[in-house]
N, C-alpha and C. Protein backbone atom coordinates (compact mmCIF):
# COMPACT_ATOMS: atom_id res chain seq x y z
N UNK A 1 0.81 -1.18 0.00
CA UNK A 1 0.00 0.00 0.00
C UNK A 1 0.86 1.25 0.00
N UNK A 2 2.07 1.16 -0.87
CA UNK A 2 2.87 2.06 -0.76
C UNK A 2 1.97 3.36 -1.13
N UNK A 3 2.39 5.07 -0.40
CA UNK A 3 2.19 5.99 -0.73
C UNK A 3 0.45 6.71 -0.86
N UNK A 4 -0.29 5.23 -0.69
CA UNK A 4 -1.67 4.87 -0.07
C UNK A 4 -2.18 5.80 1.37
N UNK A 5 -2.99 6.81 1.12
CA UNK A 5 -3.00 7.32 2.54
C UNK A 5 -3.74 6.21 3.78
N UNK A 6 -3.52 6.68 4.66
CA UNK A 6 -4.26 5.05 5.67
C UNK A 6 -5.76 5.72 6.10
N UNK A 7 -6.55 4.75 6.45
CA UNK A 7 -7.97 5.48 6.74
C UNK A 7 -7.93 6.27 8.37
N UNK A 8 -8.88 6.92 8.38
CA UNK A 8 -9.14 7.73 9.60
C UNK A 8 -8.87 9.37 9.17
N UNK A 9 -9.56 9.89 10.36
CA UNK A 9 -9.43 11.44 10.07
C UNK A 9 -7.79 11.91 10.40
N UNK A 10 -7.70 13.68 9.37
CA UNK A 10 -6.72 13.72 9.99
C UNK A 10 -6.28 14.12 11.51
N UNK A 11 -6.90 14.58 12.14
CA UNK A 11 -6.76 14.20 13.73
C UNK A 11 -6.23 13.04 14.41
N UNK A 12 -7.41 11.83 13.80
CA UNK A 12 -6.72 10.44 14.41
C UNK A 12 -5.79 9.84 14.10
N UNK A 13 -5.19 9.72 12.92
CA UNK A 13 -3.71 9.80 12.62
C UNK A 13 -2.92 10.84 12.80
N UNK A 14 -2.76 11.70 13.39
CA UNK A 14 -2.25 13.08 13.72
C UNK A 14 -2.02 11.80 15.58
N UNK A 15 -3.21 11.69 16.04
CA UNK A 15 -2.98 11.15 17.70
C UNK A 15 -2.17 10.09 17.43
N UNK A 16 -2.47 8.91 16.30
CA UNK A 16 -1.59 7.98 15.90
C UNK A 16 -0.03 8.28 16.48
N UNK A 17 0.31 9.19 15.40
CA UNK A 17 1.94 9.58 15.11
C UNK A 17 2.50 9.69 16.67
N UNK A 18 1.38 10.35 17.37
CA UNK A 18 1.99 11.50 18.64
C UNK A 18 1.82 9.92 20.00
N UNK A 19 1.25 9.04 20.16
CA UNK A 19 1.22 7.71 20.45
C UNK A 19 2.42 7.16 20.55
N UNK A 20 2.50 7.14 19.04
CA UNK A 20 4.00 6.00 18.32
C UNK A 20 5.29 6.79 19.41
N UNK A 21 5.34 8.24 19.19
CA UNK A 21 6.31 8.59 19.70
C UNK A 21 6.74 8.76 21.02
N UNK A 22 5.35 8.92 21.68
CA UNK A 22 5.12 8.80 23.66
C UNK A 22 5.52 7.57 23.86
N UNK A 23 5.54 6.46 23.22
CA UNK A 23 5.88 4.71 23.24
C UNK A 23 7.41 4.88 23.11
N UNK A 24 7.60 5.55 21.96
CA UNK A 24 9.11 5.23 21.83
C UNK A 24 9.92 5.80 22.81
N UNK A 25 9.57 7.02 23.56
CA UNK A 25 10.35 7.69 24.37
C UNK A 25 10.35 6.74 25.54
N UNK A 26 9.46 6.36 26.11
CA UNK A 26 9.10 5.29 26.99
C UNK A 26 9.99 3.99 27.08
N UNK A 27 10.72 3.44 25.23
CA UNK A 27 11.53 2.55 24.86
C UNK A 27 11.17 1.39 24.88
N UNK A 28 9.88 1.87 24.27
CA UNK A 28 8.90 0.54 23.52
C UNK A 28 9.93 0.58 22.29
N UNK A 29 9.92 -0.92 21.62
CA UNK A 29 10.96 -0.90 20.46
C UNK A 29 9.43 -0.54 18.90
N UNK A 30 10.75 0.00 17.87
CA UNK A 30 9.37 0.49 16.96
C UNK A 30 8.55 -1.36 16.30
N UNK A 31 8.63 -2.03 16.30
CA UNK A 31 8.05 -3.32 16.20
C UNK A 31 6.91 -3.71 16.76
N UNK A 32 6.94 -3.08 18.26
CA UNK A 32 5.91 -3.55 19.09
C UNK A 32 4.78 -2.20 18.91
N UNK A 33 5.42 -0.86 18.30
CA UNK A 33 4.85 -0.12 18.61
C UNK A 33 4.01 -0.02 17.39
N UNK A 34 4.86 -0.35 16.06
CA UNK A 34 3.79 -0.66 14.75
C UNK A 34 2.81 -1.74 15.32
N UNK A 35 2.80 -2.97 16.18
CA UNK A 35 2.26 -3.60 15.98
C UNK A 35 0.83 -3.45 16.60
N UNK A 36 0.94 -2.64 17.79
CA UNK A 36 -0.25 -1.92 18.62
C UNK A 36 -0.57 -0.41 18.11
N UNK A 37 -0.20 -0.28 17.04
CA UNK A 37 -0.98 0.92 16.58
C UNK A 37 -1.51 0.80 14.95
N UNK A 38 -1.14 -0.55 14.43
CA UNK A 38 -1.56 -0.75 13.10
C UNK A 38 -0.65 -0.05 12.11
N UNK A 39 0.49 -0.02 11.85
CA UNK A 39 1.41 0.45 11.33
C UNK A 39 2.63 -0.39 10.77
N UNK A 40 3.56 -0.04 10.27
CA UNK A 40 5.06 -0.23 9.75
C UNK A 40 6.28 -0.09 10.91
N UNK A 41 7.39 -0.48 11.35
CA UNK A 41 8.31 -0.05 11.87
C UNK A 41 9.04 0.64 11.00
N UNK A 42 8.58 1.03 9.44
CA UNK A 42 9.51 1.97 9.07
C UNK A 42 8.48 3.73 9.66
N UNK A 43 7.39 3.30 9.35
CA UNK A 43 6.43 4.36 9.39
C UNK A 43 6.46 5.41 10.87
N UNK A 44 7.04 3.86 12.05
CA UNK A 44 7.46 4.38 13.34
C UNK A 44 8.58 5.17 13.08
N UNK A 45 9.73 4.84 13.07
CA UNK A 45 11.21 5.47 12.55
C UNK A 45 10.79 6.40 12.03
N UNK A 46 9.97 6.64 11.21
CA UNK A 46 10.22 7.87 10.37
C UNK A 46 9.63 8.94 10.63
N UNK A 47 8.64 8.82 11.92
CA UNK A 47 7.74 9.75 12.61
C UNK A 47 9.21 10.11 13.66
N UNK A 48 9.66 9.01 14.43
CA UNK A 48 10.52 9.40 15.43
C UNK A 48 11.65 10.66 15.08
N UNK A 49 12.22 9.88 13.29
CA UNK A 49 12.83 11.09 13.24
C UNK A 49 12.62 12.44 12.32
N UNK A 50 11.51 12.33 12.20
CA UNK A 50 10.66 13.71 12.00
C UNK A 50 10.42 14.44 13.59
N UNK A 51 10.40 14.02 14.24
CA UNK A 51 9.86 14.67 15.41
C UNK A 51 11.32 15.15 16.04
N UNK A 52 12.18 14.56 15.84
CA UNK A 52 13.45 15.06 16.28
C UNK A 52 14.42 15.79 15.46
N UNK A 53 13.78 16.21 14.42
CA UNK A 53 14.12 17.09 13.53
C UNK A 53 13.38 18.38 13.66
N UNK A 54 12.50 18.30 13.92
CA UNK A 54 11.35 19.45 13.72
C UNK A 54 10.49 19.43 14.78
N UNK A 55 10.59 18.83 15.78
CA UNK A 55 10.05 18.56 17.02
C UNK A 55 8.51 17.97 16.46
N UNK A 56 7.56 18.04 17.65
CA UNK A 56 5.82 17.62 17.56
C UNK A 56 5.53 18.39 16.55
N UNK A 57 5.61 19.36 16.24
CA UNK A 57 4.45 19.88 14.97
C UNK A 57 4.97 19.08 14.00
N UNK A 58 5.76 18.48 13.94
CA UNK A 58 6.37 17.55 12.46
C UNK A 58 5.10 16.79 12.37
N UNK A 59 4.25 16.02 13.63
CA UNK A 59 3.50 14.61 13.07
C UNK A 59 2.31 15.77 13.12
N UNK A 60 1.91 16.95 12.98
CA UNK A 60 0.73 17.39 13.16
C UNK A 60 0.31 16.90 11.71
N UNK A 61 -1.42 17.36 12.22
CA UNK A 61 -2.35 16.92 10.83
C UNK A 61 -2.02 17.95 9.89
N UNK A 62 -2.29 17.36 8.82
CA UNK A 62 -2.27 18.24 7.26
C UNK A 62 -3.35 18.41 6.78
N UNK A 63 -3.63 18.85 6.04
CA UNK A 63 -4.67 19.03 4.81
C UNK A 63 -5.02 17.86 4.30
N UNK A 64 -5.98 16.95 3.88
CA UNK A 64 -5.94 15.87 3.28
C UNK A 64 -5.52 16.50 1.21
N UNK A 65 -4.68 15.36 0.83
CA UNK A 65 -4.29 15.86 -0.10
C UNK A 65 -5.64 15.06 -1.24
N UNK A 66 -5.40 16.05 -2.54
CA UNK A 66 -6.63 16.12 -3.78
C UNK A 66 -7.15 16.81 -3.67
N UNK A 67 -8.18 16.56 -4.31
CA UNK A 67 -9.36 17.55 -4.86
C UNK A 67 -10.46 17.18 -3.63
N UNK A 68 -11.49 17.72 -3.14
CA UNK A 68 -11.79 17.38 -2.21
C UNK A 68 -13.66 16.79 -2.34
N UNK A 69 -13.77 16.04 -1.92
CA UNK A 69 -15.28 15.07 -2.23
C UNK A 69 -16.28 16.03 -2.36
N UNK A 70 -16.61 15.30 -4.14
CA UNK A 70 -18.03 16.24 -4.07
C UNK A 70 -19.08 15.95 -3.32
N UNK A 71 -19.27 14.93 -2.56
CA UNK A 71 -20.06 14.56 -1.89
C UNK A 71 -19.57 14.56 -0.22
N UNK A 72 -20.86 14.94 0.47
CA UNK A 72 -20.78 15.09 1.74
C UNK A 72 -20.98 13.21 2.69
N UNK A 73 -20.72 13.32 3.70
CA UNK A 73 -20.64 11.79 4.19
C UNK A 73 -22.21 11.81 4.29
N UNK A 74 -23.10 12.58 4.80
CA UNK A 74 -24.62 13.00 4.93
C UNK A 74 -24.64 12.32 3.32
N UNK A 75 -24.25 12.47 2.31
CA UNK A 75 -25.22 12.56 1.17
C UNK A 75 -24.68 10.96 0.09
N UNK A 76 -23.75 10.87 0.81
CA UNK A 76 -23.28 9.62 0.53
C UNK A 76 -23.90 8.37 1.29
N UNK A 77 -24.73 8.85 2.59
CA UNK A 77 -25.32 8.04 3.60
C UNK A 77 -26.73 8.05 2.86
N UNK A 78 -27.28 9.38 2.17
CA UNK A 78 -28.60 8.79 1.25
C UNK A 78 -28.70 8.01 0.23
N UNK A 79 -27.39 8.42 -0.93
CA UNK A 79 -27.43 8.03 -1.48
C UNK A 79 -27.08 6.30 -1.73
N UNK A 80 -26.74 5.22 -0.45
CA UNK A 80 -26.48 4.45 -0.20
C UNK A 80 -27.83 4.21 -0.04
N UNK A 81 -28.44 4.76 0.70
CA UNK A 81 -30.43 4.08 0.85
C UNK A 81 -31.15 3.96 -0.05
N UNK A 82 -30.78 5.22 -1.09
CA UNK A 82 -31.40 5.07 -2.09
C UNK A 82 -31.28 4.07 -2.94
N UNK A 83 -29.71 3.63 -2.91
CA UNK A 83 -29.66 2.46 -3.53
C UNK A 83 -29.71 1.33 -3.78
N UNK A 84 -30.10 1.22 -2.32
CA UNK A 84 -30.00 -0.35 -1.62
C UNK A 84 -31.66 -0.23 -1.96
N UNK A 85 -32.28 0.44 -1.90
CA UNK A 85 -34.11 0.61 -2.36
C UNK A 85 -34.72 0.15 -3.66
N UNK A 86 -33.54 0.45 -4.12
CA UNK A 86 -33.77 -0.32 -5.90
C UNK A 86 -33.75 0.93 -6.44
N UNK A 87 -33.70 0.55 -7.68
CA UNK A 87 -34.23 1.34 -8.81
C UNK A 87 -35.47 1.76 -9.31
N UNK A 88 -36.39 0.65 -8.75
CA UNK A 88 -37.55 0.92 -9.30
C UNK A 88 -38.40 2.05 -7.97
N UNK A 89 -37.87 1.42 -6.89
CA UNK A 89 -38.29 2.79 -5.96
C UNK A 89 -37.86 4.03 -5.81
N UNK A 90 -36.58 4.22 -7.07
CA UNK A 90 -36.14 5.52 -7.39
C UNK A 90 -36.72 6.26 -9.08
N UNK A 91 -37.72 5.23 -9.40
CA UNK A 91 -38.60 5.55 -10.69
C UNK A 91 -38.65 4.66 -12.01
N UNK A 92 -37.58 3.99 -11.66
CA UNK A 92 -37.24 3.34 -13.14
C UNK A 92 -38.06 2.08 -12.99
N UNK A 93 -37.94 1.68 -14.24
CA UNK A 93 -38.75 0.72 -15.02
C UNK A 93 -38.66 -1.10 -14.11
N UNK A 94 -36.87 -0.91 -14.43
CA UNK A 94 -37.14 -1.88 -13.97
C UNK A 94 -36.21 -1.65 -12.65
N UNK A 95 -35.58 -3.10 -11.62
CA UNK A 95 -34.78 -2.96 -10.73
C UNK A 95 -33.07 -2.83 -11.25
N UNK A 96 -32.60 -2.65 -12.30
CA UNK A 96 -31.13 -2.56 -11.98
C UNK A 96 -30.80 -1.26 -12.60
N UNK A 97 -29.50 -1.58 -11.94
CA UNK A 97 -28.87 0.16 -11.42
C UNK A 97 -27.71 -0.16 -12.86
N UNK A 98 -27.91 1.13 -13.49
CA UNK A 98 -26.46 1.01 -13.81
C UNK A 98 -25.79 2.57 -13.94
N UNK A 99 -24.69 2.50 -14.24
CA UNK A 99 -24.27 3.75 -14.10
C UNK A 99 -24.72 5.45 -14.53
N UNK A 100 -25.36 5.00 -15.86
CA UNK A 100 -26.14 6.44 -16.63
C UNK A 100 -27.57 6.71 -15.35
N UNK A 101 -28.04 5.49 -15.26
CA UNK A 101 -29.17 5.34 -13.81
C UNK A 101 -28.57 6.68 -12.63
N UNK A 102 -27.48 5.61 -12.52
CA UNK A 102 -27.27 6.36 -10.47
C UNK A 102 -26.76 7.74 -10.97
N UNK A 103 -25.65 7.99 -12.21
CA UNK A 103 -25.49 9.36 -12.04
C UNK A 103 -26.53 10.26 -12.28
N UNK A 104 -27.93 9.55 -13.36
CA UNK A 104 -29.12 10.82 -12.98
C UNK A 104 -29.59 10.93 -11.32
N UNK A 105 -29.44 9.74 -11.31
CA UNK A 105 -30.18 10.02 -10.18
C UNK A 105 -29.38 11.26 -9.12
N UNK A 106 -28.08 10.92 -8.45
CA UNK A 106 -27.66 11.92 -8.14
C UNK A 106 -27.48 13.24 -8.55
N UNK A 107 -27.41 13.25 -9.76
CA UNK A 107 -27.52 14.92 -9.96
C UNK A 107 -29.30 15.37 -10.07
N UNK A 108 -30.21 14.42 -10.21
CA UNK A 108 -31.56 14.72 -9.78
C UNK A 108 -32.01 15.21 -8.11
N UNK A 109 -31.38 14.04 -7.44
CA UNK A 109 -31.45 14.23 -5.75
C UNK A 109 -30.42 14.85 -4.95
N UNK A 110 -29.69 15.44 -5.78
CA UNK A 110 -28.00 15.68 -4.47
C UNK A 110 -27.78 17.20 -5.34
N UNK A 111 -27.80 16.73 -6.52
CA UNK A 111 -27.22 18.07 -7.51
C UNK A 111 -25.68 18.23 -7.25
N UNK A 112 -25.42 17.00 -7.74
CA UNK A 112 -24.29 17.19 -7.74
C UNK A 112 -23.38 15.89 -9.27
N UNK A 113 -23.04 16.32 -10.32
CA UNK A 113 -23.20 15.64 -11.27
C UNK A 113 -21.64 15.02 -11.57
N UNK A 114 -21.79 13.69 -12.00
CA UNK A 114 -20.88 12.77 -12.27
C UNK A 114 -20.71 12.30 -13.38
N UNK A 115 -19.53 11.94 -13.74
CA UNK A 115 -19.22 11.08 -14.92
C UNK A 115 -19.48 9.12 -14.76
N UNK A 116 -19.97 8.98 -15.65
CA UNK A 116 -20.22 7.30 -15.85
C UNK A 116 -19.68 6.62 -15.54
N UNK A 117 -17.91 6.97 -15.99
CA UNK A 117 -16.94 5.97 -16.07
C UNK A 117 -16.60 6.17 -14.09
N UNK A 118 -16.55 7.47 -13.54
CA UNK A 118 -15.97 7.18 -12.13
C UNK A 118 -17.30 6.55 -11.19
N UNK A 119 -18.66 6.12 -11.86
CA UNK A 119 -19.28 5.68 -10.54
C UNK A 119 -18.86 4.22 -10.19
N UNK A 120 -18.46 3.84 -11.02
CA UNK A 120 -17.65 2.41 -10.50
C UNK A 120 -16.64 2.55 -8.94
N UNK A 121 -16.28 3.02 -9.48
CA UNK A 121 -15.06 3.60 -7.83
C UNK A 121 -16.04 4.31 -6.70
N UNK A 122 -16.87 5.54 -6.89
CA UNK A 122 -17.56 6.18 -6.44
C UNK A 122 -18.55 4.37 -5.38
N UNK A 123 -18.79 4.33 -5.95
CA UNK A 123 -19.83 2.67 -5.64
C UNK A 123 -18.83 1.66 -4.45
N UNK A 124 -17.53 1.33 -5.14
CA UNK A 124 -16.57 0.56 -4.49
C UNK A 124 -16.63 1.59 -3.09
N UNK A 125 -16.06 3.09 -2.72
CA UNK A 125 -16.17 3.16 -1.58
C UNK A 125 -17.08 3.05 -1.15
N UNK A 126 -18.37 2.66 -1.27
CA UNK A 126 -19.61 2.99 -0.72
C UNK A 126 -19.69 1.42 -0.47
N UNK A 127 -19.14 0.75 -0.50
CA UNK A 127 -19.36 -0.75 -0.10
C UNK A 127 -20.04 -1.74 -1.22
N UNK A 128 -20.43 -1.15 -2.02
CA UNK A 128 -21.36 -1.89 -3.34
C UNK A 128 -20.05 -2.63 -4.11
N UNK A 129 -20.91 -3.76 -5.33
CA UNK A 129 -19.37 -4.12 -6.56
C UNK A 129 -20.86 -4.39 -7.13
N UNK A 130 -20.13 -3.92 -8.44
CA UNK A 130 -20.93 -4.55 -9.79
C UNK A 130 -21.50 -5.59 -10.12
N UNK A 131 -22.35 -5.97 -10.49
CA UNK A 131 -22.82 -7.28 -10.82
C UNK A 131 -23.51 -7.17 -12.41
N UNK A 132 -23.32 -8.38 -12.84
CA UNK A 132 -23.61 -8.59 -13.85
C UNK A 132 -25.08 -9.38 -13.75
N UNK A 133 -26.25 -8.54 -14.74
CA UNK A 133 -27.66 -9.56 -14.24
C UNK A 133 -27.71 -10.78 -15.08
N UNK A 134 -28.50 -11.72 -14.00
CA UNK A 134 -28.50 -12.97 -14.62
C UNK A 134 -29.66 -12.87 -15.38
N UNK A 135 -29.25 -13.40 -17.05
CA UNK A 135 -30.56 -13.78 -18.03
C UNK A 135 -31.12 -14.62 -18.26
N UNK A 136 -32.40 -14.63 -18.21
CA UNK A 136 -33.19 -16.25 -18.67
C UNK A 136 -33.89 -15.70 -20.20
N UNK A 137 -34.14 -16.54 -20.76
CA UNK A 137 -35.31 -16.36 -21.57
C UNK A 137 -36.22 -16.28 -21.29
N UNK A 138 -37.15 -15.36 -21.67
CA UNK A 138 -38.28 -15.32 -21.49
C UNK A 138 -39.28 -16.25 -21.49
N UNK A 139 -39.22 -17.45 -22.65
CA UNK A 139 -39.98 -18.67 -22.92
C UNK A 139 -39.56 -19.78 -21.76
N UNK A 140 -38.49 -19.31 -21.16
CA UNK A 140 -38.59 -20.46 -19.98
C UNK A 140 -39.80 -20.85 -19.10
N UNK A 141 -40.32 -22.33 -19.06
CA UNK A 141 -41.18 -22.52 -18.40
C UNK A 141 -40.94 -23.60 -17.14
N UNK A 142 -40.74 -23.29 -16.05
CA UNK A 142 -39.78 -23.94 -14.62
C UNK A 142 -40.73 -25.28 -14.62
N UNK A 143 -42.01 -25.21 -14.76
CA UNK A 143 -43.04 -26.15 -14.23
C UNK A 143 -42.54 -26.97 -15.27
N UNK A 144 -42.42 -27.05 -16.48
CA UNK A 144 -42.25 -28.25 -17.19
C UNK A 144 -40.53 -28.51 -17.30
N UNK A 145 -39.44 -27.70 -16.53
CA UNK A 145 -38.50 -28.15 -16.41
C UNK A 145 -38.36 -28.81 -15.56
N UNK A 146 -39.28 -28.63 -14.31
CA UNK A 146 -38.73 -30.01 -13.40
C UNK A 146 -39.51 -31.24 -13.63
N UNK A 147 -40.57 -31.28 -14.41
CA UNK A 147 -41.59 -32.09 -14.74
C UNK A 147 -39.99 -33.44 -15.44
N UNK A 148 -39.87 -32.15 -16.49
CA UNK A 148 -38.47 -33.03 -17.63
C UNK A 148 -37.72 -33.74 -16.58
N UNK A 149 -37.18 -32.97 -15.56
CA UNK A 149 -35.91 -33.51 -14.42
C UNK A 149 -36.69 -34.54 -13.92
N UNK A 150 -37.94 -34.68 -13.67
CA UNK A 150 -38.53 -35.91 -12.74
C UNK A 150 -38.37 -37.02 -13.14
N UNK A 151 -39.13 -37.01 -14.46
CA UNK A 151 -39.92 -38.06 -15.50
C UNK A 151 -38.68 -38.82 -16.65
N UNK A 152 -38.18 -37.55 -17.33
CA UNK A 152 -37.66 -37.83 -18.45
C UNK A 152 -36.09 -38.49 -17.89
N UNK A 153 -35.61 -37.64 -17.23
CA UNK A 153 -34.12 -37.38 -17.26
C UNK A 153 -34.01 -39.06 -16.56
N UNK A 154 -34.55 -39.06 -15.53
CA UNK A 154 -34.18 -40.61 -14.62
C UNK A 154 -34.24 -42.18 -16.13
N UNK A 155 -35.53 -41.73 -17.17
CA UNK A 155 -35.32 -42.52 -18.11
C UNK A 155 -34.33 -42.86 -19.20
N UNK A 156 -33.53 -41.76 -19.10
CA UNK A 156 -32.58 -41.12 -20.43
C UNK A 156 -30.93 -41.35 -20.33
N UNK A 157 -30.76 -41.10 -18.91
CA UNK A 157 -29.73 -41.10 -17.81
C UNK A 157 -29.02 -42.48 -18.05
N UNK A 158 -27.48 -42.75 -18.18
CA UNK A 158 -27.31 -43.43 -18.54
C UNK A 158 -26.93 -43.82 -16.91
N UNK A 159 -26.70 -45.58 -16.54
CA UNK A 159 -26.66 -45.84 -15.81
C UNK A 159 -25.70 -46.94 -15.65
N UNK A 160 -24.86 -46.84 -14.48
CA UNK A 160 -23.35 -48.06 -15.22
C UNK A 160 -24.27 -49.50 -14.85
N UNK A 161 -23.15 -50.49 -15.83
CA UNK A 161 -23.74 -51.75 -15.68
C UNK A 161 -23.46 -52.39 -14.05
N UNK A 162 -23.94 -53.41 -14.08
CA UNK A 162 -23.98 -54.45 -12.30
C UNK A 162 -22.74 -54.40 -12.29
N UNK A 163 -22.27 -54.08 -10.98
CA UNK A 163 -20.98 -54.63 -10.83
C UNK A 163 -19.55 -53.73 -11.61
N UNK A 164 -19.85 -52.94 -12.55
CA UNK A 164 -19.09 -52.36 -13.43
C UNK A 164 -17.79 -51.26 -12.35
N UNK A 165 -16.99 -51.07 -12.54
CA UNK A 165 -16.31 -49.43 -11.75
C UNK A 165 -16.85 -48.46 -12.42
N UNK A 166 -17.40 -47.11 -11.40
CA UNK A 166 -18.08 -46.41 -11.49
C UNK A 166 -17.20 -45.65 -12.37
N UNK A 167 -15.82 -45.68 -11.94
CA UNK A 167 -14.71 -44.58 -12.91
C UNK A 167 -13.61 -44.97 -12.95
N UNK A 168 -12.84 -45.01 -14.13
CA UNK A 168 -11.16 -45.68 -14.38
C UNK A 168 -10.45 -44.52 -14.55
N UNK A 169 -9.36 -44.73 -14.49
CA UNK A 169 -8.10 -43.85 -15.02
C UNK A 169 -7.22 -44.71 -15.75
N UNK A 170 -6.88 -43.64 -16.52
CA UNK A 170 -5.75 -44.59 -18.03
C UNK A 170 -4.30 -44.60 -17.22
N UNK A 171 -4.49 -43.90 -16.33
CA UNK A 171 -2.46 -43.28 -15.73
C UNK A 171 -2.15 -44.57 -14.64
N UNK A 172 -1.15 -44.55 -14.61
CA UNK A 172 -0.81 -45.87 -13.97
C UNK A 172 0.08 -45.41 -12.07
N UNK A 173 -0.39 -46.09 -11.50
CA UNK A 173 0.26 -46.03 -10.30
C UNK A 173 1.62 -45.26 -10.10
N UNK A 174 2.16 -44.44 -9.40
CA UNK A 174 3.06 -44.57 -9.44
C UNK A 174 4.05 -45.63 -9.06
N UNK A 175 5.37 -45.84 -9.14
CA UNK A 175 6.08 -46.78 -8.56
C UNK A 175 7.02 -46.00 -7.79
């Protein structure tokens, strides 16, 4: 997860850093101290010697870096209900969602408008994954498929002879 920011606010990784380093002064080794704070022993080291370079404001919080979410956690929390509701309780025809779907929909309910190709990711943080719908034909009729599985198939079914091995192999033992 190189260069990957880690989750939590920046505050709580801000208390993280300032932790790691109250441990180390203490002469907790950095191993034990990655290991009770969810971290790296390089990630320890490298707070330690930031902080002794530049003292405590070194591990203070930053700015989170990018562009910053068009969406609020509030509107990301509706738009998760909305989706888990279906589609059809958001107007459409039928139940599946797909991307031209959810981005009207959000710029209908949030006003706030997206491209197609990022609701895939947009979705992944939100806990959702894609699915592909399963197709039947329409002319499928279940009642006379299991009728077939009852009746027909047990007649059709080939069945080994008395006594026969159920299954061979051509490969030979090893020796």
């Amino acid at each position: 997860m190189t260069g990957m920011r880690p989750h939590g606010s920046a505050k709580s990784l801000e208390q993280r850093r300032l932790e790691a380093l109250r441990l180390h002064e203490q002469g907790v080794k950095p191993s034990r101290i990655a290991a009770r704070l969810g971290t790296s022993p390089q990630s320890v080291n490298r707070w330690v010697r930031a902080a002794r370079r530049k003292g405590k404001q070194a591990l203070a919080a930053r700015p989170v870096p990018g562009r910053p979410a068009k969406l609020t956690p509030g509107q990301r929390r509706h738009l998760s209900r909305v989706l888990i509701r279906g589609a059809v309780a958001a107007g459409y025809s039928t139940d599946l969602w797909t991307c031209p779907r959810i981005a009207a929909t959000i710029a209908a309910r949030l006003g706030v408008r997206y491209h197609v190709d990022y609701l895939p990711r947009l979705l992944r943080t939100l806990g959702f994954s894609c699915q592909k719908p399963e197709s039947t034909a329409s002319e499928r009729d279940e009642t006379a498929i299991r009728r077939w599985i009852a009746k027909d198939w047990p007649r059709i079914k080939k069945t080994p002879l008395e006594g026969a091995p159920t299954s061979f192999s051509s490969m030979k033992p090893a020796s």
